[in-house]
Structures are given as structure tokens and as C-alpha cells.
N, C-alpha and C. Protein backbone atom coordinates (compact mmCIF):
# COMPACT_ATOMS: atom_id res chain seq x y z
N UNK A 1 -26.02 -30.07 -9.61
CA UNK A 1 -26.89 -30.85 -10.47
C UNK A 1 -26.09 -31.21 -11.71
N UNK A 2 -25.51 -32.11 -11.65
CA UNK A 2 -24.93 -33.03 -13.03
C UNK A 2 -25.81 -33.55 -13.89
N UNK A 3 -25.46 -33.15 -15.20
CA UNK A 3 -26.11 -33.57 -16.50
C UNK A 3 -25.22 -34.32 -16.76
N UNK A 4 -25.80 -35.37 -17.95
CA UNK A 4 -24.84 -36.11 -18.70
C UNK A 4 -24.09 -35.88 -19.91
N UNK A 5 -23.14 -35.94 -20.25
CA UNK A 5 -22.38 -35.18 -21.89
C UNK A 5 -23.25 -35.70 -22.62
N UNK A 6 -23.84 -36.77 -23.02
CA UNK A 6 -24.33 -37.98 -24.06
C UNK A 6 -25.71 -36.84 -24.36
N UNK A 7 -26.56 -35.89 -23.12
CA UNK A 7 -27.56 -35.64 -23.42
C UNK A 7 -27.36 -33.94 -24.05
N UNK A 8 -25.76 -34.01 -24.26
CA UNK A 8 -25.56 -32.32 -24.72
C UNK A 8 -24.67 -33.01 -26.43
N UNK A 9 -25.16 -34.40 -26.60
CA UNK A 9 -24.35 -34.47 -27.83
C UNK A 9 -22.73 -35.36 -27.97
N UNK A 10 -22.48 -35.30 -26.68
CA UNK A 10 -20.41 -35.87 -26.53
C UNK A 10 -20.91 -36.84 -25.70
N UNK A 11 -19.90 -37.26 -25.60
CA UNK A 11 -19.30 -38.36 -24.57
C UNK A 11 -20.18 -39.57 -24.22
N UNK A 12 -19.73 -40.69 -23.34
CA UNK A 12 -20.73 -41.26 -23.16
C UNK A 12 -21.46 -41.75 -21.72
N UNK A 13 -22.06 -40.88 -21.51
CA UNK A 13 -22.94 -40.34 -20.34
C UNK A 13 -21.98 -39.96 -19.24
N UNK A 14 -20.92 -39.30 -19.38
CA UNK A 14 -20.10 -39.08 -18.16
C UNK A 14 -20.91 -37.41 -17.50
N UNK A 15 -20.66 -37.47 -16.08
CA UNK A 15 -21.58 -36.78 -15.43
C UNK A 15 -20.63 -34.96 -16.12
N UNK A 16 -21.50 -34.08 -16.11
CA UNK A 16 -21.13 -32.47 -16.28
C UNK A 16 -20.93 -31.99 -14.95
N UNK A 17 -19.88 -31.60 -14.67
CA UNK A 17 -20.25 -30.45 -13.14
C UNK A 17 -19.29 -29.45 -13.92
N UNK A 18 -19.12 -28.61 -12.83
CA UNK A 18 -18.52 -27.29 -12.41
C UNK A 18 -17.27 -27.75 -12.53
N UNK A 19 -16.12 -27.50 -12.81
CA UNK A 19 -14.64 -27.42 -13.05
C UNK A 19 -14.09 -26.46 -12.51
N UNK A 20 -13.48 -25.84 -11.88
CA UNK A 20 -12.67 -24.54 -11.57
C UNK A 20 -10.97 -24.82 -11.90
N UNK A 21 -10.56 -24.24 -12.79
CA UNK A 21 -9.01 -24.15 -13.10
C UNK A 21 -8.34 -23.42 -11.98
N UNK A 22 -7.00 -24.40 -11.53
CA UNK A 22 -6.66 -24.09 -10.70
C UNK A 22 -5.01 -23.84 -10.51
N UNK A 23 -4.25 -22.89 -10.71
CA UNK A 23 -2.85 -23.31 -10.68
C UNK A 23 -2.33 -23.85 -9.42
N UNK A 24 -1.03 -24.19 -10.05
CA UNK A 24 -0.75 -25.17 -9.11
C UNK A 24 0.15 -23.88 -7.61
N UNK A 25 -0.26 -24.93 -6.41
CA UNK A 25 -0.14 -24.23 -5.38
C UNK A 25 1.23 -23.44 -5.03
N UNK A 26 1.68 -22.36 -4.78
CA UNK A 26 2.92 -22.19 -4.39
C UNK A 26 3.79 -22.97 -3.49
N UNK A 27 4.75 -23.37 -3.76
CA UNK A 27 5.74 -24.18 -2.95
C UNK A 27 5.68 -23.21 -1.29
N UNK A 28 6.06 -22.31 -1.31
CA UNK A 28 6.04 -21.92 -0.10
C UNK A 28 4.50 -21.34 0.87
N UNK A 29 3.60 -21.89 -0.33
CA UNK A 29 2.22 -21.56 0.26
C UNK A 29 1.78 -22.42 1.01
N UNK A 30 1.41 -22.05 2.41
CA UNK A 30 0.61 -22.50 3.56
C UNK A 30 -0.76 -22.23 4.17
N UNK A 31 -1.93 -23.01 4.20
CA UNK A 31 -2.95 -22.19 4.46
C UNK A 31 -3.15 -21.48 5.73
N UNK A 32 -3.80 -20.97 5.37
CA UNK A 32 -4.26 -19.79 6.33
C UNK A 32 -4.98 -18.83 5.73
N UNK A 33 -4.32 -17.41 6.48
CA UNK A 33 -5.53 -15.98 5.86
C UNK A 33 -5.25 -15.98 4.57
N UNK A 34 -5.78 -14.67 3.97
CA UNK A 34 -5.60 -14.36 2.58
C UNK A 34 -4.19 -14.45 1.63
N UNK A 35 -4.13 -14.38 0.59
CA UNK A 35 -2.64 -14.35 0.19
C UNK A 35 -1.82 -15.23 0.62
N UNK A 36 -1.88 -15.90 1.58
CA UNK A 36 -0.95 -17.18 1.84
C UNK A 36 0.17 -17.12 2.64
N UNK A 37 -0.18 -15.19 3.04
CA UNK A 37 1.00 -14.62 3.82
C UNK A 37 1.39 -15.77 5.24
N UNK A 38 1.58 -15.08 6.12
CA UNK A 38 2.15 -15.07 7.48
C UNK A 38 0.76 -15.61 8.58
N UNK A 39 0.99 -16.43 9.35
CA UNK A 39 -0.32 -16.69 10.13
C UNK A 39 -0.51 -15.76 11.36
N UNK A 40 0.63 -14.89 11.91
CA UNK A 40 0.79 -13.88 13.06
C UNK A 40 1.25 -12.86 12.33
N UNK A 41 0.49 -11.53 12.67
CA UNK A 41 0.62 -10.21 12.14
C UNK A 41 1.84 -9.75 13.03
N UNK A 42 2.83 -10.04 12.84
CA UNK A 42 3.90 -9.61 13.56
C UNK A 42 5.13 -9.21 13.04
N UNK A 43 5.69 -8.45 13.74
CA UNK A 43 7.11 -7.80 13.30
C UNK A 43 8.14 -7.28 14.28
N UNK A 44 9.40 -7.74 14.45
CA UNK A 44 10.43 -6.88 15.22
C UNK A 44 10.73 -5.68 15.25
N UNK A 45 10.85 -4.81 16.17
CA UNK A 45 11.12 -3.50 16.05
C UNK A 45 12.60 -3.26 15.25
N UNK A 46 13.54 -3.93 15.00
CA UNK A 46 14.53 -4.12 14.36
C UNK A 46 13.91 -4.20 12.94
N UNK A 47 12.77 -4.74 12.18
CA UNK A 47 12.13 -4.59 11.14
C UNK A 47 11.58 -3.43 10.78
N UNK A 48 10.96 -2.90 11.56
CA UNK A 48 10.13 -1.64 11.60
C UNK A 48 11.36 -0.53 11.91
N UNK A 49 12.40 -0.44 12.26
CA UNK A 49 13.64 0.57 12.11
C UNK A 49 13.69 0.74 10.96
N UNK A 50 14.37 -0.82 10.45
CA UNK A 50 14.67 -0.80 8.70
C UNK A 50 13.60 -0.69 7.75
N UNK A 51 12.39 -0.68 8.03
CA UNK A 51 11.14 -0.38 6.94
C UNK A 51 11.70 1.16 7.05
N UNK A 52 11.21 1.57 8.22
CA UNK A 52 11.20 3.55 8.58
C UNK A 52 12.61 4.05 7.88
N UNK A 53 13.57 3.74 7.72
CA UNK A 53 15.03 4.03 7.32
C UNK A 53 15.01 3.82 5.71
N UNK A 54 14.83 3.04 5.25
CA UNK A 54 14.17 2.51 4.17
C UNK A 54 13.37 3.70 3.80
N UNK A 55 12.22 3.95 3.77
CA UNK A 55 11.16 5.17 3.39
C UNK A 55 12.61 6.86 3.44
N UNK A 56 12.64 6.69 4.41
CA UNK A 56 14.07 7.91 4.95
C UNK A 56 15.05 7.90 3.86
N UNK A 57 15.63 7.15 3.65
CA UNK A 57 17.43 7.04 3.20
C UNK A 57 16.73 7.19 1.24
N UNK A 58 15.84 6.17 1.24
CA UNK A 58 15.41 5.84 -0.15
C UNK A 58 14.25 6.36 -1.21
N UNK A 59 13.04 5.60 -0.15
CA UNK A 59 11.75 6.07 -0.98
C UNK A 59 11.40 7.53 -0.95
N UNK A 60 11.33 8.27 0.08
CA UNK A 60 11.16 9.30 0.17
C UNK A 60 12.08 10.20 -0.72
N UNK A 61 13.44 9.81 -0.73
CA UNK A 61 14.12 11.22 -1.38
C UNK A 61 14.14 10.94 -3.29
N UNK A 62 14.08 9.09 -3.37
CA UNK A 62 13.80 9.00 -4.75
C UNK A 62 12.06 9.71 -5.50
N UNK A 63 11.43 9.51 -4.62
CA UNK A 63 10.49 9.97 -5.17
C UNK A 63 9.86 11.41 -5.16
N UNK A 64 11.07 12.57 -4.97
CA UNK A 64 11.02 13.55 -4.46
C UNK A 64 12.11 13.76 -5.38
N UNK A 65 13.06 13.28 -5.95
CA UNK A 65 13.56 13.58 -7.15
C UNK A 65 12.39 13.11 -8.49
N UNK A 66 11.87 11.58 -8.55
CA UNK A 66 11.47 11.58 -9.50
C UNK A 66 10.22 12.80 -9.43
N UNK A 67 9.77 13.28 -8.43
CA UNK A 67 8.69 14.83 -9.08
C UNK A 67 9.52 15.88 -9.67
N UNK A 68 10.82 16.20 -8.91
CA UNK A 68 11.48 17.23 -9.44
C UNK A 68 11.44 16.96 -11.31
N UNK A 69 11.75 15.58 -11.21
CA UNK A 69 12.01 15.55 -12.37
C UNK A 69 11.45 15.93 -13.77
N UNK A 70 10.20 15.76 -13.17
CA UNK A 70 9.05 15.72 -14.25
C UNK A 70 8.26 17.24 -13.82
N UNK A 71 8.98 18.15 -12.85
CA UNK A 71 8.86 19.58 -12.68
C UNK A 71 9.49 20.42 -14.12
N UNK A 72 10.45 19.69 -14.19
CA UNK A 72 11.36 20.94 -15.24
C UNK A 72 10.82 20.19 -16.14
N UNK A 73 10.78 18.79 -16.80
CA UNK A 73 10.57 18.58 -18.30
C UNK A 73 8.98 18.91 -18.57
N UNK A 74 7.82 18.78 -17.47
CA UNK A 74 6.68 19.33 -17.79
C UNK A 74 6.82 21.22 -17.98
N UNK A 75 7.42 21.78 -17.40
CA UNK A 75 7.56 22.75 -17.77
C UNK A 75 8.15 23.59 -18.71
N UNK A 76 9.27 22.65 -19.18
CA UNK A 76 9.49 23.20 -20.49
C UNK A 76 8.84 23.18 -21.83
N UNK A 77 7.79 21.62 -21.40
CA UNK A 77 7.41 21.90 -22.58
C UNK A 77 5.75 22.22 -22.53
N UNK A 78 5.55 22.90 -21.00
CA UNK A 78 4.19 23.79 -21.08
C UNK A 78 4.48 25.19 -21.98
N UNK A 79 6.14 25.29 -21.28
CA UNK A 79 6.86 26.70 -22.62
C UNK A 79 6.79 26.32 -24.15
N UNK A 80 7.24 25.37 -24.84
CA UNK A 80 7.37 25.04 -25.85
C UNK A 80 5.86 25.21 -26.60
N UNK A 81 5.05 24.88 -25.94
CA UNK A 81 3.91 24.80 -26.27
C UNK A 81 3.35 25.92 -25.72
N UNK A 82 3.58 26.86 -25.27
CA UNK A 82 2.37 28.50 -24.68
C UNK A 82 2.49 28.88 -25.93
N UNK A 83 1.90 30.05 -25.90
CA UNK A 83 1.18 31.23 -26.95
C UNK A 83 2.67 32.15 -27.23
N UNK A 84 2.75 32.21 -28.33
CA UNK A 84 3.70 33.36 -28.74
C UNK A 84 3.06 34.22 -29.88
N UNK A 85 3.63 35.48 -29.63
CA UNK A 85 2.57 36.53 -30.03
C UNK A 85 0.79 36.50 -30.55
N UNK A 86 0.37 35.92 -29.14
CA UNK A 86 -0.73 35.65 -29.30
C UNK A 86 -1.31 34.53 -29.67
N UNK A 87 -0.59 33.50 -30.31
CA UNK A 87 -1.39 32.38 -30.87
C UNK A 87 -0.36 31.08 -30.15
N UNK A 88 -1.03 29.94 -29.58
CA UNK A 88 -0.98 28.91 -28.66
C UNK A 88 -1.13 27.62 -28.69
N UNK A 89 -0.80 26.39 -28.36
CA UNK A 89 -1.42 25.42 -29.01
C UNK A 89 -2.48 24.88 -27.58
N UNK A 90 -3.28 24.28 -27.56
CA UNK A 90 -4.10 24.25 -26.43
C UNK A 90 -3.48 23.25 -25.51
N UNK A 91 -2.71 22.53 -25.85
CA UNK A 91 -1.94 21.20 -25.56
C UNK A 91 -1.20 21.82 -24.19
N UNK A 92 -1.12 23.44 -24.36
CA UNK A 92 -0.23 23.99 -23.07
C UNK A 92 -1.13 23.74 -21.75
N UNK A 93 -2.03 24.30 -22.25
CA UNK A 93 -3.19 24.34 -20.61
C UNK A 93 -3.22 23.38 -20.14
N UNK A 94 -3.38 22.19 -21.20
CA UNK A 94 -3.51 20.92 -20.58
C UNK A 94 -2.63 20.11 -20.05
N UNK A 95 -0.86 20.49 -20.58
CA UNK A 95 -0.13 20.05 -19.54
C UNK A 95 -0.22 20.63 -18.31
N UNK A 96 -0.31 21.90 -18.56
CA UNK A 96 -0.47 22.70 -17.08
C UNK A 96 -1.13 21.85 -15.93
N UNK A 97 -2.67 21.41 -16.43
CA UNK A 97 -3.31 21.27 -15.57
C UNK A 97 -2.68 19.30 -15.41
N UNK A 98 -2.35 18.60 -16.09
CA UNK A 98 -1.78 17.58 -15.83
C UNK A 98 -0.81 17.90 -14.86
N UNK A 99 0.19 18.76 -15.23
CA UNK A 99 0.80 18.91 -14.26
C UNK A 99 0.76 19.15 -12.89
N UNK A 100 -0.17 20.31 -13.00
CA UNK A 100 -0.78 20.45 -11.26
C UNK A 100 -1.53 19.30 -10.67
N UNK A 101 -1.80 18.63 -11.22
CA UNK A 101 -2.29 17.16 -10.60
C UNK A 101 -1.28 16.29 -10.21
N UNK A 102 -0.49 16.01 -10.94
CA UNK A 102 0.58 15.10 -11.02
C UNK A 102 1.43 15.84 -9.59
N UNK A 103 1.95 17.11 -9.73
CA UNK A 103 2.34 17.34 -8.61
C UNK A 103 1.69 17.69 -6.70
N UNK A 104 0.12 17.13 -7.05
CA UNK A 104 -1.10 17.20 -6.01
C UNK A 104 -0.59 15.53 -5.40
N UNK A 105 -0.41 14.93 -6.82
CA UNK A 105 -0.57 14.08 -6.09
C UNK A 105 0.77 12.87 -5.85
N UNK A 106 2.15 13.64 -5.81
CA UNK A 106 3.34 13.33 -5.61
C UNK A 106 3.22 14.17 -4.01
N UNK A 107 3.04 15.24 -3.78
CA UNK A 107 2.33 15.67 -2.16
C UNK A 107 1.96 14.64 -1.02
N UNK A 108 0.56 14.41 -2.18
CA UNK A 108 0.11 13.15 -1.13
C UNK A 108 0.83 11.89 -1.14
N UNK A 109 1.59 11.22 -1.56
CA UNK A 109 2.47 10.30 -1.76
C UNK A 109 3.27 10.55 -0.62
N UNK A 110 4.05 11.35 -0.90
CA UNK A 110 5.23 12.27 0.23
C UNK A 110 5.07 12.21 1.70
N UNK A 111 3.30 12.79 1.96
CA UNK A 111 2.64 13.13 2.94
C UNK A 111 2.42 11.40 3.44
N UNK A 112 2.10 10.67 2.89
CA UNK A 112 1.44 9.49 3.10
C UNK A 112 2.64 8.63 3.41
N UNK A 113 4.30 9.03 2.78
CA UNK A 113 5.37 7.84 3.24
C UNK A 113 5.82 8.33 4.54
N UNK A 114 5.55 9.78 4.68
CA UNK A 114 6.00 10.43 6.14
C UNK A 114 5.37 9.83 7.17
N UNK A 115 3.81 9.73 6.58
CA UNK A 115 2.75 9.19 7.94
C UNK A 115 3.20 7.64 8.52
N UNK A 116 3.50 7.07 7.57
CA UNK A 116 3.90 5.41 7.63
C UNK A 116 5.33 5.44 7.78
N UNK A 117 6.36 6.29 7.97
CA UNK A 117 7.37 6.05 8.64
C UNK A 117 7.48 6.65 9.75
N UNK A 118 6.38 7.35 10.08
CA UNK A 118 6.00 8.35 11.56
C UNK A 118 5.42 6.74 12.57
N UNK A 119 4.51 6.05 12.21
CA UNK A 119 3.71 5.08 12.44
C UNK A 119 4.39 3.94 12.25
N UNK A 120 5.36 3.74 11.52
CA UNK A 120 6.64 2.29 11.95
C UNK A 120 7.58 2.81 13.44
N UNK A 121 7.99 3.67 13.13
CA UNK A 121 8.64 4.49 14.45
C UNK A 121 7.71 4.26 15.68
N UNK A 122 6.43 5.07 15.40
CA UNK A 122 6.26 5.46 17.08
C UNK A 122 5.10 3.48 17.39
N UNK A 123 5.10 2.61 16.73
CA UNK A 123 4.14 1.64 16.72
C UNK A 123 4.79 0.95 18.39
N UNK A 124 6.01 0.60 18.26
CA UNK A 124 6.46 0.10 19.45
C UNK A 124 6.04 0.95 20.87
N UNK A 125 6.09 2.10 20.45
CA UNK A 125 6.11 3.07 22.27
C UNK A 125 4.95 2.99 22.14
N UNK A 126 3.76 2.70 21.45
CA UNK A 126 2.47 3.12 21.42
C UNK A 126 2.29 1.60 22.48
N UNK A 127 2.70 0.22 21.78
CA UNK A 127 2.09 -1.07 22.31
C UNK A 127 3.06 -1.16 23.79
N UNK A 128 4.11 -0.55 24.12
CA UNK A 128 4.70 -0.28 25.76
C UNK A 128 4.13 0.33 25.88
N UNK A 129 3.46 1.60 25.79
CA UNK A 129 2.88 2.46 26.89
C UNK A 129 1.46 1.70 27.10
N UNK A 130 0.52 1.26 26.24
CA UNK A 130 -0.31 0.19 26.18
C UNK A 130 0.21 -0.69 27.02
N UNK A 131 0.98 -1.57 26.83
CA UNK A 131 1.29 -2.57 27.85
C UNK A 131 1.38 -2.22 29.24
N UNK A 132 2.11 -0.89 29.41
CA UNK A 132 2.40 -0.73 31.38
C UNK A 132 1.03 0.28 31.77
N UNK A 133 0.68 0.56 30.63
CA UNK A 133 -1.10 1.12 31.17
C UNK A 133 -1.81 -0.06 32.11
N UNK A 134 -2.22 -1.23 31.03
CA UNK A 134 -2.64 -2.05 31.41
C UNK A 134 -2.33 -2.70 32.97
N UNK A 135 -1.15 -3.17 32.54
CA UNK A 135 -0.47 -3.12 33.95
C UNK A 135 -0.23 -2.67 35.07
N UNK A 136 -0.37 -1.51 35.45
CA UNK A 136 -0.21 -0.65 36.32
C UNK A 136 -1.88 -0.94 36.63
N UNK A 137 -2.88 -0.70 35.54
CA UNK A 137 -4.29 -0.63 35.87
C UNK A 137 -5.07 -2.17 36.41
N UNK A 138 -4.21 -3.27 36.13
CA UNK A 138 -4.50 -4.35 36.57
C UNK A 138 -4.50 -4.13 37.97
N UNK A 139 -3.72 -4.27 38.72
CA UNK A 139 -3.99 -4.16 40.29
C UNK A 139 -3.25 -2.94 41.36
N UNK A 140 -4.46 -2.11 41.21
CA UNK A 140 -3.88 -0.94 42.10
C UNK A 140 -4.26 -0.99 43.74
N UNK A 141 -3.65 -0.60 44.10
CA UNK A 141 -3.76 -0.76 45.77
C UNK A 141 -4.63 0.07 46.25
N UNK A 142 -5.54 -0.90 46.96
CA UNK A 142 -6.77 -0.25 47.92
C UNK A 142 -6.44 -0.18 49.21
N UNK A 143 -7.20 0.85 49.71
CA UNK A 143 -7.13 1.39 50.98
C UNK A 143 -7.37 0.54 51.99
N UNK A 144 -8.56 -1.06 51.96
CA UNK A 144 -8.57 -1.80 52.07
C UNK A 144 -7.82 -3.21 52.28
N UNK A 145 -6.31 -2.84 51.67
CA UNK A 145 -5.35 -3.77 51.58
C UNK A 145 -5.04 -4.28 53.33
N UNK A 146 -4.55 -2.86 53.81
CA UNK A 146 -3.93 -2.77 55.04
C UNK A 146 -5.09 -3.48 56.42
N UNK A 147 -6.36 -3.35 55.96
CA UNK A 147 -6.73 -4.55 56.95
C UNK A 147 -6.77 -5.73 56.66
């Protein structure tokens, strides 16, 4: 439903709609699904080696240093900050318990790049054994053949 500017005060009677700002399209954007990605969910097992190797060689052991890392400097200064002869600043507990989170949830990180380089690996033998299932189950020989 278009109003006219002239009846909000401006212009002279040019119609009002809806506008949506829009940047301009990516050069390499093509339509399709979401994001503008890829139109086939697909990948070479030569891809999925180097993703899994990738997680292996890199992500996994960098981010297994960066916890170490923040093991010793949170802990020194849960020390810096504990109680000496009795008196404490409270700031300790609470790294503590930052800390035990932080390292809950560098675990699950860990746990979660293992699962997804377990699952780039075994994705291929999963869609062959799928495939010669099928196959094999497409036409099995009946007893019936021979007459």
C-alpha cells in the first residue's frame, strides 16, 4: 500500500513503498541455497584426507597447546592471588572456577575435532559399504531363476 510523500509533507506526490538496502552482490555469487555456497554438497576423498590431516598435523595439537597455555598462566596467578597466612583475595576462587570451565570446555573442543576427523575419515567407507549394500540387495538370486 503506497502513500504519497506530498501527503507526509515532501515531495511531490511520488508513491512511498518499502525500500530494502541492499549490497551489492558478490562477484563470485551464484544463486542457489543459502550463503551462495556450492549447488552439490560434495567433496573428494582427497579433500576429506586433507581436512582430517589438517585437524591432525594442526588444529588439534595447536589448540592443545593454546590450553596448556593458559594452564600455567591461569595458575599462577590463581597462586598470586590465594590466601597467605590466612587472608586471600576472592579474585582466586574465581579464576579457579574460570579456569575449570575454560579447561571443560577446551575438552569438548578436542573431543569434538576428534569426532569430525573420525567422520571425514570413515565418511567414504560408510557411502561404499552403502553403495555395495544396495547393490548386492538390488537383485539377489531366486530359487526360481533356474526354471
Amino acid at each position: 500500500m503506497a502513500e504519497s510523500v506530498a501527503e507526509h509533507g515532501g515531495g511531490a506526490g511520488q508513491p512511498v513503498g518499502m525500500r530494502l538496502n541492499q549490497f551489492p552482490a558478490d562477484p563470485g555469487f551464484a544463486p542457489g541455497p543459502a550463503g551462495g555456497g556450492e549447488k552439490d554438497l560434495a567433496s573428494s576423498p582427497t579433500q576429506k584426507k586433507a581436512a582430517a590431516k589438517a585437524i591432525e598435523d594442526h588444529i588439534e595439537p595447536d589448540t592443545r597447546k593454546a590450553g596448556d597455555w593458559a594452564d600455567e598462566d591461569t595458575g599462577a596467578a590463581v597462586k598470586a592471588f590465594a590466601a597467605k597466612d590466612g587472608d586471600g583475595w576472592v579474585t582466586s576462587g574465581s579464576l579457579k572456577k574460570a579456569h575449570k570451565t575454560w579447561g571443560e570446555q577446551v575438552q569438548n573442543l578436542m573431543n569434538r575435532l576428534s569426532s569430525e576427523k573420525e567422520a571425514l575419515r570413515s565418511t567414504n567407507i560408510l557411502f561404499q559399504n552403502t553403495d555395495f549394500g544396495v547393490g548386492n540387495g538390488l537383485r539377489q538370486s531366486s530359487n526360481l531363476d533356474g526354471y
